[in-house]
C-alpha atoms as a PDB file:
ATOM      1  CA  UNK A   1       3.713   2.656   9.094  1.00  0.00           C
ATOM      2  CA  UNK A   2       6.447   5.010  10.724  1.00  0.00           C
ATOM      3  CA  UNK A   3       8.997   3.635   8.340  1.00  0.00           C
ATOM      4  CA  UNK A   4       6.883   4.078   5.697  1.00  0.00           C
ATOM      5  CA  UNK A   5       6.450   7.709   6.200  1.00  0.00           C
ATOM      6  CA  UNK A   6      10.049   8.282   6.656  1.00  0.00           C
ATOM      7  CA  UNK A   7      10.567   6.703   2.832  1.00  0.00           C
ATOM      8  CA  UNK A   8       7.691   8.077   1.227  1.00  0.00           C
ATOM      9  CA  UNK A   9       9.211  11.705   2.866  1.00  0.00           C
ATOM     10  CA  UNK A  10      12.315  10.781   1.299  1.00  0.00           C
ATOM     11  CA  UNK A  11      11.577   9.919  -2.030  1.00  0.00           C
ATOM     12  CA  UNK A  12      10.420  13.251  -3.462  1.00  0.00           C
ATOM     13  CA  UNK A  13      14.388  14.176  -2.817  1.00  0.00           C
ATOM     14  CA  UNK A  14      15.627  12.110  -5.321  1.00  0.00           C
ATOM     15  CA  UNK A  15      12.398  11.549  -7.596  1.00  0.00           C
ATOM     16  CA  UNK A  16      11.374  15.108  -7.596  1.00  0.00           C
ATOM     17  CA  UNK A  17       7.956  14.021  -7.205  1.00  0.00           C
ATOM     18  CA  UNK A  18       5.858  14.570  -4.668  1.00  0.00           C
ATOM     19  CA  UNK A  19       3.471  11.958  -5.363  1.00  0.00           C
ATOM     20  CA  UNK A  20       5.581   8.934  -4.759  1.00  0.00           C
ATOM     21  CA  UNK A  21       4.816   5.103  -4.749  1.00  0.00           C
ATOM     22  CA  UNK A  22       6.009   2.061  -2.635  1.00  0.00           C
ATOM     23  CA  UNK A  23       5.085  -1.370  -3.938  1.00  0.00           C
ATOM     24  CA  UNK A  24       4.858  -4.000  -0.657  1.00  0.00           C
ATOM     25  CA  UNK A  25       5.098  -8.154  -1.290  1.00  0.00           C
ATOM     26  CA  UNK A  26       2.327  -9.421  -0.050  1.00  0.00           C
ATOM     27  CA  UNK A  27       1.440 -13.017   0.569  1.00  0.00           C
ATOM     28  CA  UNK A  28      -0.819 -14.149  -1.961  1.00  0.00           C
ATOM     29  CA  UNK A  29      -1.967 -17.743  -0.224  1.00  0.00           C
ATOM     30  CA  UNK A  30      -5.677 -16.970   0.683  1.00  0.00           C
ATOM     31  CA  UNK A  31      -7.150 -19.418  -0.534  1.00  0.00           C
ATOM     32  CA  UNK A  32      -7.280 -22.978   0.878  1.00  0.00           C
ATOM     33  CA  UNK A  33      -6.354 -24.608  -2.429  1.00  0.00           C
ATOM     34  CA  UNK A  34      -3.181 -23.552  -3.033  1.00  0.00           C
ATOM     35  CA  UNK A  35      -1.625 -23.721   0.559  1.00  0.00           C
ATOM     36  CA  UNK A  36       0.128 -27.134  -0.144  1.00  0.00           C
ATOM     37  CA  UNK A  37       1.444 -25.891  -3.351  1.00  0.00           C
ATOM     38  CA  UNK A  38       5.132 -25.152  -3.865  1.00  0.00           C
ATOM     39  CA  UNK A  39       5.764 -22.025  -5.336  1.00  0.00           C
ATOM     40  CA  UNK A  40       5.531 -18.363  -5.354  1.00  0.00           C
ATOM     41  CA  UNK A  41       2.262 -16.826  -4.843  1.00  0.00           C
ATOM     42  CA  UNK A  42       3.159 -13.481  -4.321  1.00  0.00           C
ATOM     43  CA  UNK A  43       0.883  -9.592  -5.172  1.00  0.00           C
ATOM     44  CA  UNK A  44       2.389  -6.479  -4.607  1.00  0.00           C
ATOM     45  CA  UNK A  45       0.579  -3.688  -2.543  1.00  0.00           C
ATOM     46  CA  UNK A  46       0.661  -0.532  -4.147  1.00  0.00           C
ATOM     47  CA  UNK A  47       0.843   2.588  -1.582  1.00  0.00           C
ATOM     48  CA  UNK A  48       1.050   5.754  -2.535  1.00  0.00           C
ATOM     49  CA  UNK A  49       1.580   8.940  -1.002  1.00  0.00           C
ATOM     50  CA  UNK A  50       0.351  12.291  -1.997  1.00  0.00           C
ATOM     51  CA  UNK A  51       3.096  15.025  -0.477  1.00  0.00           C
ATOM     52  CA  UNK A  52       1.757  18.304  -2.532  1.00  0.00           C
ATOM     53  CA  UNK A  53       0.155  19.695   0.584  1.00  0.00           C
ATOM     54  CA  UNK A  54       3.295  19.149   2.910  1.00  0.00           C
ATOM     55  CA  UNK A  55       0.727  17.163   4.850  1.00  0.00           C
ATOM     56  CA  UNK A  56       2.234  17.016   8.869  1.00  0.00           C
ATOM     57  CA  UNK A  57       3.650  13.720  10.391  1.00  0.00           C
ATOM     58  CA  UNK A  58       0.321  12.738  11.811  1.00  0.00           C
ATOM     59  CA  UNK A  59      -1.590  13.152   8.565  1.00  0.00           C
ATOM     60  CA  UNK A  60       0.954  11.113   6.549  1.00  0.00           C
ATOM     61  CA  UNK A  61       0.749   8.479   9.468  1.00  0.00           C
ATOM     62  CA  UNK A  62      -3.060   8.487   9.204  1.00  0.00           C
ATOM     63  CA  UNK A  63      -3.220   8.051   5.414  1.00  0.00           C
ATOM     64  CA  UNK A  64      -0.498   5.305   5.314  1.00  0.00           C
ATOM     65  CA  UNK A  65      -3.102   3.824   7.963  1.00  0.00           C
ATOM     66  CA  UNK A  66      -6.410   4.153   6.133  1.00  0.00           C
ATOM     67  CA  UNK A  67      -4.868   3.481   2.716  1.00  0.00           C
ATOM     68  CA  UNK A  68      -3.194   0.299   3.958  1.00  0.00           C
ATOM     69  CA  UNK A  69      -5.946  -1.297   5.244  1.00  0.00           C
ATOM     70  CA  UNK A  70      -8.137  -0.494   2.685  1.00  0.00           C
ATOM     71  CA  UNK A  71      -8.937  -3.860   0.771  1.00  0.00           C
ATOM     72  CA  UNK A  72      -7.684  -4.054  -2.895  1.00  0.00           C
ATOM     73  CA  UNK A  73      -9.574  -4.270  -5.804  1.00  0.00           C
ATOM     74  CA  UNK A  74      -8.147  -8.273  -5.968  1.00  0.00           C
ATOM     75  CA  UNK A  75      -8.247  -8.799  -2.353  1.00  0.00           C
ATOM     76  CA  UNK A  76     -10.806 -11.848  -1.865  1.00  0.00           C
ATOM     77  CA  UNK A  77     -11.887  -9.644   1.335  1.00  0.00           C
ATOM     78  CA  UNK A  78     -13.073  -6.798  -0.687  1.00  0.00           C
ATOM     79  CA  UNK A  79     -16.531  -5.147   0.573  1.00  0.00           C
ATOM     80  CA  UNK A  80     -19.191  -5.281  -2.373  1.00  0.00           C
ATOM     81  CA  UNK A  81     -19.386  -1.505  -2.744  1.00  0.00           C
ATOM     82  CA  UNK A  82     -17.083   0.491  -5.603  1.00  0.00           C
ATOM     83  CA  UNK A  83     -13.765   1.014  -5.180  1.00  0.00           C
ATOM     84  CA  UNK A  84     -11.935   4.506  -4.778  1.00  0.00           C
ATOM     85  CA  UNK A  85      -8.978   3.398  -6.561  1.00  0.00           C
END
């Protein structure tokens, strides 16, 4: 999460953005099927970070933390409710 923070802090320097984007890999064998299967079964996580307010170090730590655990809309673990995305 820490190194996170550092890049998404960064990127508005050369992006002149300050709503920046950081696609993870993620591993994308979840279901039981497909665990013998050669091949790459890979999503990408899509985190984003919202800068505009010059949010502090802690706040940009706690909304790496509560957006990255959030379920994704494809994640088989999703809760039943809407999304927010």
């Amino acid at each position: 999460m820490v190194l996170l923070a550092a890049f998404q802090v960064l990127l508005p320097n050369y992006s002149g953005s300050e709503d920046v984007v950081v696609g993870s890999p993620i591993a994308g064998r979840t279901r039981r099927d497909v665990e013998d299967l050669v091949g790459f079964f890979v999503n990408t996580l899509v985190l984003r970070g919202d800068l505009s307010d010059d949010p502090t170090p802690a706040a940009l730590l706690g909304s790496n933390r509560e957006g990255s655990w959030r379920p994704s809309s494809t994640s088989p673990c999703r809760s039943s409710g809407s999304s927010t995305h």
